[in-house]
C-alpha atoms as a PDB file:
ATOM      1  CA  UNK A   1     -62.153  11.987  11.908  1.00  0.00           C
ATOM      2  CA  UNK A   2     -59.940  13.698   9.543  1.00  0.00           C
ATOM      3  CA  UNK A   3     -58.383  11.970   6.660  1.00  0.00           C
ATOM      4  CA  UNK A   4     -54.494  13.767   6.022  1.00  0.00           C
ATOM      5  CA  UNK A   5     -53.206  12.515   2.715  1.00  0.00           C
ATOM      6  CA  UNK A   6     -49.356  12.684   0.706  1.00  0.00           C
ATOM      7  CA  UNK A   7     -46.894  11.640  -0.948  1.00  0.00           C
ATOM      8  CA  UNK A   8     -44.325  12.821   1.098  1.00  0.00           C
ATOM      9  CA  UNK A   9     -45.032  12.799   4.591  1.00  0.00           C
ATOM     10  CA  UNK A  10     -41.848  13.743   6.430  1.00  0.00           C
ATOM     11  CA  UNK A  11     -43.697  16.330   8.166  1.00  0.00           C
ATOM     12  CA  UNK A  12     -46.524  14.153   8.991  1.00  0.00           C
ATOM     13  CA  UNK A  13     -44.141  11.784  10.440  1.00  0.00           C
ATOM     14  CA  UNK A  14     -42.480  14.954  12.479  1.00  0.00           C
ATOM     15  CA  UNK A  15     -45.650  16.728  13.864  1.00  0.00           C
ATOM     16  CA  UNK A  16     -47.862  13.487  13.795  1.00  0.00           C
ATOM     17  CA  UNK A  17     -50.468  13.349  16.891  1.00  0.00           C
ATOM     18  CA  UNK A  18     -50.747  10.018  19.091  1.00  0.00           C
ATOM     19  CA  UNK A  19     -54.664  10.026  17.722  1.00  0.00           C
ATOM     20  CA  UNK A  20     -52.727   9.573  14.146  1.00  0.00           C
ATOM     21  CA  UNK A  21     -53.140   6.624  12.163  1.00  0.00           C
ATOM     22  CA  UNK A  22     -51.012   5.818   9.317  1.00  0.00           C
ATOM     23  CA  UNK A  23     -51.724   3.794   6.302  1.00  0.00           C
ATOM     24  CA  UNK A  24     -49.691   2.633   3.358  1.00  0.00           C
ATOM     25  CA  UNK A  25     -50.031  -0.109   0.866  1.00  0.00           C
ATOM     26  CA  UNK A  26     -47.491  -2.877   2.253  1.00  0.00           C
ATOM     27  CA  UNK A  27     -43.951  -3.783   0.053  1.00  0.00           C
ATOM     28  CA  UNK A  28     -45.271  -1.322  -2.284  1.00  0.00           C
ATOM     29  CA  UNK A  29     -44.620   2.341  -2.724  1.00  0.00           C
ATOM     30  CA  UNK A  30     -47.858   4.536  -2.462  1.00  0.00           C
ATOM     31  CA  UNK A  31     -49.097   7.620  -0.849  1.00  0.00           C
ATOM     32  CA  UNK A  32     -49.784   7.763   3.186  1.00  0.00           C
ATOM     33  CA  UNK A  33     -53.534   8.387   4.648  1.00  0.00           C
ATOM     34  CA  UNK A  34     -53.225   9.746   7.724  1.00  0.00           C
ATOM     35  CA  UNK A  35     -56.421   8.727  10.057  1.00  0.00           C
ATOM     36  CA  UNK A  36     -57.064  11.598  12.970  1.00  0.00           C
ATOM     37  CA  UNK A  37     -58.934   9.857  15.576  1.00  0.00           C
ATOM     38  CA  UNK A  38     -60.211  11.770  18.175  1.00  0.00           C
ATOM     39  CA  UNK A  39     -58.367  12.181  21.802  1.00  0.00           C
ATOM     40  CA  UNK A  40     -58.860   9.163  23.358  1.00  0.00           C
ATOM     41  CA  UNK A  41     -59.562   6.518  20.251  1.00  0.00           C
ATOM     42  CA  UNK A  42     -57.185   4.052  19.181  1.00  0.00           C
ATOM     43  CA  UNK A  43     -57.385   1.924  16.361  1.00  0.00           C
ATOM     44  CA  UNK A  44     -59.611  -0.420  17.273  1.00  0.00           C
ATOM     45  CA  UNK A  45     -62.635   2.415  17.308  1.00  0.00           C
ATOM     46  CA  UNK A  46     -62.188   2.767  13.443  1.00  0.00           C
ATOM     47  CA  UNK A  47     -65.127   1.714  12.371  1.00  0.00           C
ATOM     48  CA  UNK A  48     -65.211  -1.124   9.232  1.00  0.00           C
ATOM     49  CA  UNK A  49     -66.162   1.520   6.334  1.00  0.00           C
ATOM     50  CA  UNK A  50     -63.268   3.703   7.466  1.00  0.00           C
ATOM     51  CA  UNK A  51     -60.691   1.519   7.141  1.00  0.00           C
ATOM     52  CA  UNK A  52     -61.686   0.469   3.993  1.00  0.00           C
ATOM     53  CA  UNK A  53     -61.829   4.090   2.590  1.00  0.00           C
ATOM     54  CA  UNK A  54     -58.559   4.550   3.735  1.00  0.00           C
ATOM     55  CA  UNK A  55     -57.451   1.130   2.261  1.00  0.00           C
ATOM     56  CA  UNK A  56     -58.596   2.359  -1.028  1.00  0.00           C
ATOM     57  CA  UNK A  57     -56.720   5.605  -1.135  1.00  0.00           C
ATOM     58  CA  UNK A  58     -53.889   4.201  -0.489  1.00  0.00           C
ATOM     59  CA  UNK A  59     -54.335   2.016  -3.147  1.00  0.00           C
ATOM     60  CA  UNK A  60     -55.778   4.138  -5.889  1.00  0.00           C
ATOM     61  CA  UNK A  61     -52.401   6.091  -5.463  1.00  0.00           C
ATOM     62  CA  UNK A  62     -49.908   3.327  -5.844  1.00  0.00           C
ATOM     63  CA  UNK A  63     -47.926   3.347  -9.006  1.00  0.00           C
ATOM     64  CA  UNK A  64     -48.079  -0.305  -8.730  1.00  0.00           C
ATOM     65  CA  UNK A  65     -50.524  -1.057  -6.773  1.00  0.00           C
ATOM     66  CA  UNK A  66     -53.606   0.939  -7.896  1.00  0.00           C
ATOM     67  CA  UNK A  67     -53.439  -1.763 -11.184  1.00  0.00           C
ATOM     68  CA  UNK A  68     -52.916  -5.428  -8.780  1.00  0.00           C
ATOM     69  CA  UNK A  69     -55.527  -7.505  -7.171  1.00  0.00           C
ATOM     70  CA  UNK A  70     -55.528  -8.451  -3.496  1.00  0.00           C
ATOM     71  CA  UNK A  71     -53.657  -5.377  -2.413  1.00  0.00           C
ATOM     72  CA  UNK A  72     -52.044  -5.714   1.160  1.00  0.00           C
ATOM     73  CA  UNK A  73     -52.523  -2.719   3.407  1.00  0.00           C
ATOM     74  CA  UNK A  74     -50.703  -1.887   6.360  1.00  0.00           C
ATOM     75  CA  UNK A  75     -51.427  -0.103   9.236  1.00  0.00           C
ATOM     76  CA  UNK A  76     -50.380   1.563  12.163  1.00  0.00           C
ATOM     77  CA  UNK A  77     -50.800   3.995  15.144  1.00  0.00           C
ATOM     78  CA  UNK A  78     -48.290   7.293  14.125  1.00  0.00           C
ATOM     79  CA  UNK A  79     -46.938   6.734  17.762  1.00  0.00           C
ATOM     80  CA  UNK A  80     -45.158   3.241  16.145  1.00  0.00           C
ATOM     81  CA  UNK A  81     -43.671   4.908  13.243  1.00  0.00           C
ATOM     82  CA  UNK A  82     -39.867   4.839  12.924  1.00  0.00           C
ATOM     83  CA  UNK A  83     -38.024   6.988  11.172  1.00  0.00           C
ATOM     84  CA  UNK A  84     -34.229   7.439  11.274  1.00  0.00           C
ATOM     85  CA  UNK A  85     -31.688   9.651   9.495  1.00  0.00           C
ATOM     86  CA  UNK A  86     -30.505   7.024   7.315  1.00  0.00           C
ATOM     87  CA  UNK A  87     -33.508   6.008   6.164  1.00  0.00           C
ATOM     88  CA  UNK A  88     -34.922   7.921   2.599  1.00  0.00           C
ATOM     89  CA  UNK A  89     -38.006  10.236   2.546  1.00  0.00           C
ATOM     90  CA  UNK A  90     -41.117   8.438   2.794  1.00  0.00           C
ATOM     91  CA  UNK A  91     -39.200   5.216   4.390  1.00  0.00           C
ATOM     92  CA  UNK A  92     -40.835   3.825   7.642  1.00  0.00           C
ATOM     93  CA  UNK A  93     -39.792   1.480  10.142  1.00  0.00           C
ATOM     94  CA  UNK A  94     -41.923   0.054  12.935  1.00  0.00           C
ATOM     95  CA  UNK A  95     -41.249   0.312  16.451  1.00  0.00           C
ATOM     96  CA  UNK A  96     -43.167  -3.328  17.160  1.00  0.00           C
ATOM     97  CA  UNK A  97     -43.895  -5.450  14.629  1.00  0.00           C
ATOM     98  CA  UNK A  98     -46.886  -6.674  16.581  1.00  0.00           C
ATOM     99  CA  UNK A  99     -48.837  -3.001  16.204  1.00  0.00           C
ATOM    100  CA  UNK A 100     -49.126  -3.152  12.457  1.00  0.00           C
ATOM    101  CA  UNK A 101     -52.674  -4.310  11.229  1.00  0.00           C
ATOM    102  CA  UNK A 102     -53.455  -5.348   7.506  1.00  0.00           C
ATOM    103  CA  UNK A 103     -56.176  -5.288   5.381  1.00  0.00           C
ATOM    104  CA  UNK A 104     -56.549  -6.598   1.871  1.00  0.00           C
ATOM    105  CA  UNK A 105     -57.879  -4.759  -0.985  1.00  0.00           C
ATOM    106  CA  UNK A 106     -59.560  -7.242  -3.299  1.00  0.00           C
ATOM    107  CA  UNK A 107     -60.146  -4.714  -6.367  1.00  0.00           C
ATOM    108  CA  UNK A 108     -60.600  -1.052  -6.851  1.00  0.00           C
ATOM    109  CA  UNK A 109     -64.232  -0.335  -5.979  1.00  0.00           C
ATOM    110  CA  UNK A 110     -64.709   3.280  -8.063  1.00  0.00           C
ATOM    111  CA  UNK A 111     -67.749   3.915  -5.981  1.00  0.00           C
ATOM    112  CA  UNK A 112     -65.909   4.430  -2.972  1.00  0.00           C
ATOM    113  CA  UNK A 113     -62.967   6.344  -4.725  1.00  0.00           C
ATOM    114  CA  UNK A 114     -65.968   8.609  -6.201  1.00  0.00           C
ATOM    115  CA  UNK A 115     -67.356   8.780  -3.049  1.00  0.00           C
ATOM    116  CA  UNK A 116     -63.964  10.090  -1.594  1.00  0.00           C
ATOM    117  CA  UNK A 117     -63.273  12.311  -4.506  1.00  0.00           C
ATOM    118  CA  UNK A 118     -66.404  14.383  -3.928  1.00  0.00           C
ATOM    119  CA  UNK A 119     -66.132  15.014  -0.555  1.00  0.00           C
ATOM    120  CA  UNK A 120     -61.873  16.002  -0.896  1.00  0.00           C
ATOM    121  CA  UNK A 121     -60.812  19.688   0.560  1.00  0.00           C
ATOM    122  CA  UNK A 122     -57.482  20.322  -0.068  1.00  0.00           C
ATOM    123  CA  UNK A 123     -55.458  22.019   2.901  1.00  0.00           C
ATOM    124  CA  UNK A 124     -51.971  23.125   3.299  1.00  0.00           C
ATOM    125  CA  UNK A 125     -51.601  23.477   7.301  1.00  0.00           C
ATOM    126  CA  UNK A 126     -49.053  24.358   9.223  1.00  0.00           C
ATOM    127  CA  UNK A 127     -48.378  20.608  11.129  1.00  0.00           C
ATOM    128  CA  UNK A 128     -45.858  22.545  13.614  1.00  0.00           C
ATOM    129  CA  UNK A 129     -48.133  25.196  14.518  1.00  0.00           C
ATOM    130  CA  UNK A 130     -50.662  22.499  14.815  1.00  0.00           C
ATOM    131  CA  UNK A 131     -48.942  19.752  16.766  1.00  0.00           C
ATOM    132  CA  UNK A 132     -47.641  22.864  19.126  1.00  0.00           C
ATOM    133  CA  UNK A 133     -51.036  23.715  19.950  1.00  0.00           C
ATOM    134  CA  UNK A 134     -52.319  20.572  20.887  1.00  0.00           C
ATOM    135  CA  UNK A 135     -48.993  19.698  22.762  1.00  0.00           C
ATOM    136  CA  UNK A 136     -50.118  23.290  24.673  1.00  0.00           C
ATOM    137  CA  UNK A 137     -53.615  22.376  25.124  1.00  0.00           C
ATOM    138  CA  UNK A 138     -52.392  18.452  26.834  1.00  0.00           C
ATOM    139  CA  UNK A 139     -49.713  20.478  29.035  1.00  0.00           C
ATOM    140  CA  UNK A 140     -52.366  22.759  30.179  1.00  0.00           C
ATOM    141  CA  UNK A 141     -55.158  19.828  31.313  1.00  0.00           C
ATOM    142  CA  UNK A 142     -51.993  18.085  32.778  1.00  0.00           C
ATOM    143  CA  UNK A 143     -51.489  21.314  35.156  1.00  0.00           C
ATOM    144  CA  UNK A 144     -55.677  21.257  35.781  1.00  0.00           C
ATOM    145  CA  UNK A 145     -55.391  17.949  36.648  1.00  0.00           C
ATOM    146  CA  UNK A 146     -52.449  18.511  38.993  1.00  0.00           C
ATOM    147  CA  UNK A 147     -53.724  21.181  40.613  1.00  0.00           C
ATOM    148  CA  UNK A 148     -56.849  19.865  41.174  1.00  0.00           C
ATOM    149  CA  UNK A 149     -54.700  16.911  43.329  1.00  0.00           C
ATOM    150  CA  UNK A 150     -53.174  19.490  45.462  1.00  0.00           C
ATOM    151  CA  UNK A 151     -56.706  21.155  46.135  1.00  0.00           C
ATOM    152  CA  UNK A 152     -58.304  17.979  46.951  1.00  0.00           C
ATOM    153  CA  UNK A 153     -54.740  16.360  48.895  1.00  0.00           C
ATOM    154  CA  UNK A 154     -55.084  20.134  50.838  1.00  0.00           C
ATOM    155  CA  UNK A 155     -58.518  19.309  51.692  1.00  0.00           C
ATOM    156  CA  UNK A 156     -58.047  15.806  52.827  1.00  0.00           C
ATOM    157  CA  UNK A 157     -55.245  17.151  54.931  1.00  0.00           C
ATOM    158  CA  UNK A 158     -56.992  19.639  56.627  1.00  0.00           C
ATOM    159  CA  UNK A 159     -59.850  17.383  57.562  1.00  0.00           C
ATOM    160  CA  UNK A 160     -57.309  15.215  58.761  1.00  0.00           C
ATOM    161  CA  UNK A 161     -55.735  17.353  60.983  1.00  0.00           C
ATOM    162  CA  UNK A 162     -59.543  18.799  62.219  1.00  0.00           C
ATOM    163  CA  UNK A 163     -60.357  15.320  63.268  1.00  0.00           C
ATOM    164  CA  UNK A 164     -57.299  14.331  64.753  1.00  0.00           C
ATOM    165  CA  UNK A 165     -57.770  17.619  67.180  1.00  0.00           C
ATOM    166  CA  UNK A 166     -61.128  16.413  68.202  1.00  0.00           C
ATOM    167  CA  UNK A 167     -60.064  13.054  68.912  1.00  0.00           C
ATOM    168  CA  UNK A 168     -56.299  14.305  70.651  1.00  0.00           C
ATOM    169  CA  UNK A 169     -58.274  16.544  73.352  1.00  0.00           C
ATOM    170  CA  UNK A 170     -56.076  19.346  72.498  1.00  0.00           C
ATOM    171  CA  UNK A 171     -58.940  21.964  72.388  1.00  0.00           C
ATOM    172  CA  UNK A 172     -60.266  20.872  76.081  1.00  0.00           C
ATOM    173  CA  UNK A 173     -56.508  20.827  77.554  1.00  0.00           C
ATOM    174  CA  UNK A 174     -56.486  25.221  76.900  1.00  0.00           C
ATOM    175  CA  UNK A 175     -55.554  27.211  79.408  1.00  0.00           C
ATOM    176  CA  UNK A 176     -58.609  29.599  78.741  1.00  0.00           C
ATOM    177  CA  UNK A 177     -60.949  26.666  79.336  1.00  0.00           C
ATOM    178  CA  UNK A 178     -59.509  25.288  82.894  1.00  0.00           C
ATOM    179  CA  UNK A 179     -60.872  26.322  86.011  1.00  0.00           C
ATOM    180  CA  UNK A 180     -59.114  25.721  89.282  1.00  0.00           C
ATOM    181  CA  UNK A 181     -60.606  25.608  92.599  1.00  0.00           C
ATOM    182  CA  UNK A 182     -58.145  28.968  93.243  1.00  0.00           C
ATOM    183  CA  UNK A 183     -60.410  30.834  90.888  1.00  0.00           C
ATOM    184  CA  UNK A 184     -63.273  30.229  93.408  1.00  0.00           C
ATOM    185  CA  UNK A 185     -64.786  27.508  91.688  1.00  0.00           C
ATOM    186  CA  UNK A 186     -64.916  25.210  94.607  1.00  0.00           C
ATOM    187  CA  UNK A 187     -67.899  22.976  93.807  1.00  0.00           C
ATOM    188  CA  UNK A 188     -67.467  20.015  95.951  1.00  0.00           C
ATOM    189  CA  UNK A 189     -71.530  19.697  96.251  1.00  0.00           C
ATOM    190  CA  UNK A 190     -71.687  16.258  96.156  1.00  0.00           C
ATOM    191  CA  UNK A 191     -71.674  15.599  99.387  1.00  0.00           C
END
């Protein structure tokens, strides 16, 4: 899992992943964690100490926030996100209400945040270049996949068609295999 944090995250919000998760302390203005789960996760695989790491970033870097008790912390697959051109930078909507989790932050826990702090790299990536090469990577599986269909739907139809010909009679009813008693094969012997 890869933690993506910032302040501002119109770009995260732009190139975000579906394995995204975003996090943000609730009514409050704060940074954004971004969670990357791996392909095929979703937010209930987050395991109990994640969330709360995340929950305490958050947190910690709230103006208002990093100095209250019983912190509310929302959140959300990136795939709900809703952002719209009226809205300001680092303004979110939801697209269902019903998709948003929460967590509450009793009290800052400076363990954790040390924990955190220690283990921080600090990356400026390209998100386009990124999102574009995953989008690349899921087009090309989606072709595997589809050819693979086609192979195996081939297949199936030629075995079909093999054992419909042995069941029609076709092969027996060729000239090259019929014999007439014209050809001299008069074999009335049972007599």
């Amino acid at each position: 899992m890869v933690f993506y944090f910032t302040s501002n995250d119109e770009d995260l919000i732009k190139y975000g992943w579906p394995e995204d998760i975003w996090f943000h302390v609730d009514k409050l203005s704060s940074a954004h964690v971004y969670l990357r789960l791996h392909k095929g996760q979703t937010v209930d695989d987050i395991p109990r100490e994640v969330l709360i790491d995340c929950a305490h970033l958050v947190k910690a870097n709230s103006i208002q926030g990093c100095k209250m008790n019983n912190v509310n912390v929302v959140y959300t697959p990136w795939t709900n996100l809703k952002k719209t051109a009226d809205m300001d930078v680092g303004q979110i909507g939801f697209h269902r209400q019903k998709d948003v989790k929460m967590l509450t932050v009793e009290k800052k826990v400076n363990e954790i945040l040390n924990r955190l702090e220690k283990t921080k790299v600090e990356r400026f990536p390209d998100l386009a270049a990124e999102k574009e090469a995953r989008d690349r990577e899921e087009r090309n599986e989606k072709k595997a996949q589809i050819q693979e269909m086609k192979r195996k739907e081939k297949e199936e139809m030629k075995k079909k068609k093999e054992l419909e010909e042995l069941r029609s009679y076709s092969s027996l009813m060729k000239a090259e295999n019929m014999s007439s008693n014209q050809d001299g094969n008069d074999s009335d012997d049972f007599m």
